[in-house]
C-alpha atoms as a PDB file:
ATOM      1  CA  UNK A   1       0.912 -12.669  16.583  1.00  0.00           C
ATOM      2  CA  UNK A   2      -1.853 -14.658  14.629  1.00  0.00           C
ATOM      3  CA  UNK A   3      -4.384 -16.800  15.783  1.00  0.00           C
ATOM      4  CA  UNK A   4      -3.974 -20.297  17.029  1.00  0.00           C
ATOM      5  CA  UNK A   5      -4.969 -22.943  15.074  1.00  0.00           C
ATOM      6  CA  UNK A   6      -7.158 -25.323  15.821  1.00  0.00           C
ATOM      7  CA  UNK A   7      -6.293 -29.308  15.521  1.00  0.00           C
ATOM      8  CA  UNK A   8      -9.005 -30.981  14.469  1.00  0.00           C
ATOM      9  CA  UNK A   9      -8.622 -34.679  15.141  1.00  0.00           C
ATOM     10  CA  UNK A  10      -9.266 -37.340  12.653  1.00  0.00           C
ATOM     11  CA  UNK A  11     -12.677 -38.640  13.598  1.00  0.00           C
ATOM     12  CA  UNK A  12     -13.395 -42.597  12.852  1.00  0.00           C
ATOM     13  CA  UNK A  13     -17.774 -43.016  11.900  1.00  0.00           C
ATOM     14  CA  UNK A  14     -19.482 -46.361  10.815  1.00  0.00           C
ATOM     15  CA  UNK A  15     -20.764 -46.453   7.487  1.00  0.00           C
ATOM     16  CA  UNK A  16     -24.158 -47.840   6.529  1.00  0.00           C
ATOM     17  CA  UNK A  17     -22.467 -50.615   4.510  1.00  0.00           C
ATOM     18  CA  UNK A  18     -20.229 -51.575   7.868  1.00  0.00           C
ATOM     19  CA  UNK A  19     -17.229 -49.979   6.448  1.00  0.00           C
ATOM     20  CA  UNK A  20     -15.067 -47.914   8.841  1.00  0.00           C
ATOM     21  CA  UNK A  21     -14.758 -43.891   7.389  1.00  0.00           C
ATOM     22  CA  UNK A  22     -12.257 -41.967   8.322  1.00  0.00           C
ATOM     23  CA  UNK A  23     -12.922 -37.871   7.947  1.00  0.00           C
ATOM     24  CA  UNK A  24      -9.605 -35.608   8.154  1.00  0.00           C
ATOM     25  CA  UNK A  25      -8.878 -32.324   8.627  1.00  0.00           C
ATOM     26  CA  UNK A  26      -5.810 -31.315   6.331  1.00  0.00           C
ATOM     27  CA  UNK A  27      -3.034 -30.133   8.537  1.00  0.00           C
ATOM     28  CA  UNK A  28      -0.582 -27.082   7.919  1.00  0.00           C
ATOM     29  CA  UNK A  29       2.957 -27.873   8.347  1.00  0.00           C
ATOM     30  CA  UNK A  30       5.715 -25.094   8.908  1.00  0.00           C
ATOM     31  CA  UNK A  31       7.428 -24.400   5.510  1.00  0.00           C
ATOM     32  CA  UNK A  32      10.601 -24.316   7.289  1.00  0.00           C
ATOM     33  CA  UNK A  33      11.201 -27.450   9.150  1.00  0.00           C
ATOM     34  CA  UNK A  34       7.445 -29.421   8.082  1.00  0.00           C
ATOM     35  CA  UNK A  35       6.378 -29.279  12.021  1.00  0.00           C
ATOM     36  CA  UNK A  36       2.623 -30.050  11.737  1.00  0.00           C
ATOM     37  CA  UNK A  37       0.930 -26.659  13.301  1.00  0.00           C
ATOM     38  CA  UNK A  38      -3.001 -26.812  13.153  1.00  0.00           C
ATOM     39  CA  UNK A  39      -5.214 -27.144  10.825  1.00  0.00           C
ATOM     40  CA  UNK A  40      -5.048 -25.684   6.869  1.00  0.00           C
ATOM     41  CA  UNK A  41      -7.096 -22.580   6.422  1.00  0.00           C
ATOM     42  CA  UNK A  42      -8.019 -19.402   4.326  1.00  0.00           C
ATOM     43  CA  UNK A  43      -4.923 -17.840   5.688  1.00  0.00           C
ATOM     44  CA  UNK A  44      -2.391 -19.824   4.508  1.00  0.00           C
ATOM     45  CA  UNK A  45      -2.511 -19.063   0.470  1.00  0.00           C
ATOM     46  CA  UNK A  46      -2.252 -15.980  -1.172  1.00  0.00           C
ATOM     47  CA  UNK A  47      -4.418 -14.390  -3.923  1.00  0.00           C
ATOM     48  CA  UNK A  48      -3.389 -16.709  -6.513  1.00  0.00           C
ATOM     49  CA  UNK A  49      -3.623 -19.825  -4.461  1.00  0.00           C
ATOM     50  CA  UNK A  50      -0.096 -20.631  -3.227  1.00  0.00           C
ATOM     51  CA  UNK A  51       0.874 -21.477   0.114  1.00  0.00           C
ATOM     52  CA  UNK A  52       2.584 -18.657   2.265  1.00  0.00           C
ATOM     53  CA  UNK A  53       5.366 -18.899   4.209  1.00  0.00           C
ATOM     54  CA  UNK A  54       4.385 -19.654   8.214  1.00  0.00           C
ATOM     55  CA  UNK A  55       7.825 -20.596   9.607  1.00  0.00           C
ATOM     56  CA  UNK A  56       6.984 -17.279  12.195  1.00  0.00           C
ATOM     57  CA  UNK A  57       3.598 -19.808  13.519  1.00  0.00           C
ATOM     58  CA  UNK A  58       6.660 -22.035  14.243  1.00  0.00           C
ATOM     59  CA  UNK A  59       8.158 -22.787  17.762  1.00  0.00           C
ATOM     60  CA  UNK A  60      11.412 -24.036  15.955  1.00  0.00           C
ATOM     61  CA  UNK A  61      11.798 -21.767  13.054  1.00  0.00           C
ATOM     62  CA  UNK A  62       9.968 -18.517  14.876  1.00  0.00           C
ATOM     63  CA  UNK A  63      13.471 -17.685  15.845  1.00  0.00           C
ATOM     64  CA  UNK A  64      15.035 -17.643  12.538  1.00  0.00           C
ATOM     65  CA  UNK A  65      12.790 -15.485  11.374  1.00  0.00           C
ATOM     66  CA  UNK A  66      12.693 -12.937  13.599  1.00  0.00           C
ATOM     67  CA  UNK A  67      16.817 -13.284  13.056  1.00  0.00           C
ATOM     68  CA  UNK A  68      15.756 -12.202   9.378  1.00  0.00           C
ATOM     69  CA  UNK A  69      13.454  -9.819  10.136  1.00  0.00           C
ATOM     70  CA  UNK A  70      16.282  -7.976  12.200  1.00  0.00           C
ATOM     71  CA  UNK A  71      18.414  -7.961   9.132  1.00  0.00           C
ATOM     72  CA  UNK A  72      20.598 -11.360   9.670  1.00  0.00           C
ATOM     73  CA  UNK A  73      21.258 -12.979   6.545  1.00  0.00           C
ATOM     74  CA  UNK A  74      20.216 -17.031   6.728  1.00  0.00           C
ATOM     75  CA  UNK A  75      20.453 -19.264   4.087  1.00  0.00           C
ATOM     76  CA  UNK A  76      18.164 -22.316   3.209  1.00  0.00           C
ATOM     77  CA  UNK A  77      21.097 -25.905   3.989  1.00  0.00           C
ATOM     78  CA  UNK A  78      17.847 -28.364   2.385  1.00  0.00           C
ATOM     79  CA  UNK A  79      15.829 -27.100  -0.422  1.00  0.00           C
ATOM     80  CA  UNK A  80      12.563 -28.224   0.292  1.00  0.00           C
ATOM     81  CA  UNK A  81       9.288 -28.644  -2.585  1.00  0.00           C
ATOM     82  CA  UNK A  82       6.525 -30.547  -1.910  1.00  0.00           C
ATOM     83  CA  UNK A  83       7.576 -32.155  -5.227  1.00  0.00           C
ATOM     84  CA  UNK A  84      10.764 -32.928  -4.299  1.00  0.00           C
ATOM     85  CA  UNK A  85       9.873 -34.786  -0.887  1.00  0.00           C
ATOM     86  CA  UNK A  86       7.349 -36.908  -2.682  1.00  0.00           C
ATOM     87  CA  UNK A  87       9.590 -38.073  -5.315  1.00  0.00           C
ATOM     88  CA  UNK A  88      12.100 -39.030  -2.719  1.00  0.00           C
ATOM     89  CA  UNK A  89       9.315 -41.147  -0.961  1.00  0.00           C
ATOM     90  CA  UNK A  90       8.014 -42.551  -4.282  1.00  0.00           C
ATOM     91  CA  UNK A  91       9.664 -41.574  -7.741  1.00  0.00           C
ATOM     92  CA  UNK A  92       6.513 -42.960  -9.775  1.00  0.00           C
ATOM     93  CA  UNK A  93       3.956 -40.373  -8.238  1.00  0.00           C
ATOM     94  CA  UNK A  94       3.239 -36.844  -9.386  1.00  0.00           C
ATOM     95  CA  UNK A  95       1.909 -34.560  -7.077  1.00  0.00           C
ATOM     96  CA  UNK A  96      -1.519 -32.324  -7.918  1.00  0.00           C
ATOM     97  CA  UNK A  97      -1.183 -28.940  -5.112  1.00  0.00           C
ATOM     98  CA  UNK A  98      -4.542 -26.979  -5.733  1.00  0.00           C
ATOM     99  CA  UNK A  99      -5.374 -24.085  -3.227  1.00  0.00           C
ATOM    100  CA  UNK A 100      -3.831 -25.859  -0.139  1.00  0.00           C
ATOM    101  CA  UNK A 101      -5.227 -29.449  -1.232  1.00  0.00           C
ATOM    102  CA  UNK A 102      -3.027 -32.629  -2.074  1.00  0.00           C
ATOM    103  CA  UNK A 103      -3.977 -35.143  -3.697  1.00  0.00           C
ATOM    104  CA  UNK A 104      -1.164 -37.744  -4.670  1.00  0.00           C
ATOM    105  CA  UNK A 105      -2.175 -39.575  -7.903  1.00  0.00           C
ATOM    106  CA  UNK A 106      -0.253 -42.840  -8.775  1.00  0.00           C
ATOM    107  CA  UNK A 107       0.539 -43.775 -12.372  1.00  0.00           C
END
């Protein structure tokens, strides 16, 4: 079992200028079903900076997974990319994924 996560909540300050800033935490969603499950951290990319599979953090997908582990075959219905959901949501953007940061640039 790993470690909760913590869910840090946006938190809403008063600039100097009178401008409203809003500070977030980036959130970790399961790479199964894209429940939101805490906050991003150090353990969720490997050595070279990709994101790792967490479906097992999961209440939904936990199950699956321990199906696989027992040797039950599963197969993936909806290939899912973080590419490929944000060109269905907006075809003109191109998505930048650096060590567990996004940053959506528009053309």
């Amino acid at each position: 079992m790993t470690t909760p996560r913590t869910r840090t909540p946006d938190r809403v300050t008063l600039g100097d200028d009178g401008r409203t800033i809003t500070t977030i935490k980036l959130q970790r969603a399961c790479s199964g079903c894209g429940t939101l499950l805490g906050d991003l951290d150090g353990r969720d990319t490997d050595e070279r900076g990709n994101l790792i599979d967490v479906r097992a953090e999961c209440p939904h997908c936990r199950p699956l997974v321990e199906a696989e582990a027992a040797g039950c075959r599963t197969w993936q219905l909806t290939p899912r990319s973080l590419a490929r959901v944000e060109h269905e949501i907006d075809p003109h953007a191109a998505v930048d994924v650096h060590q567990g940061l996004l940053a959506a640039h528009r053309r």
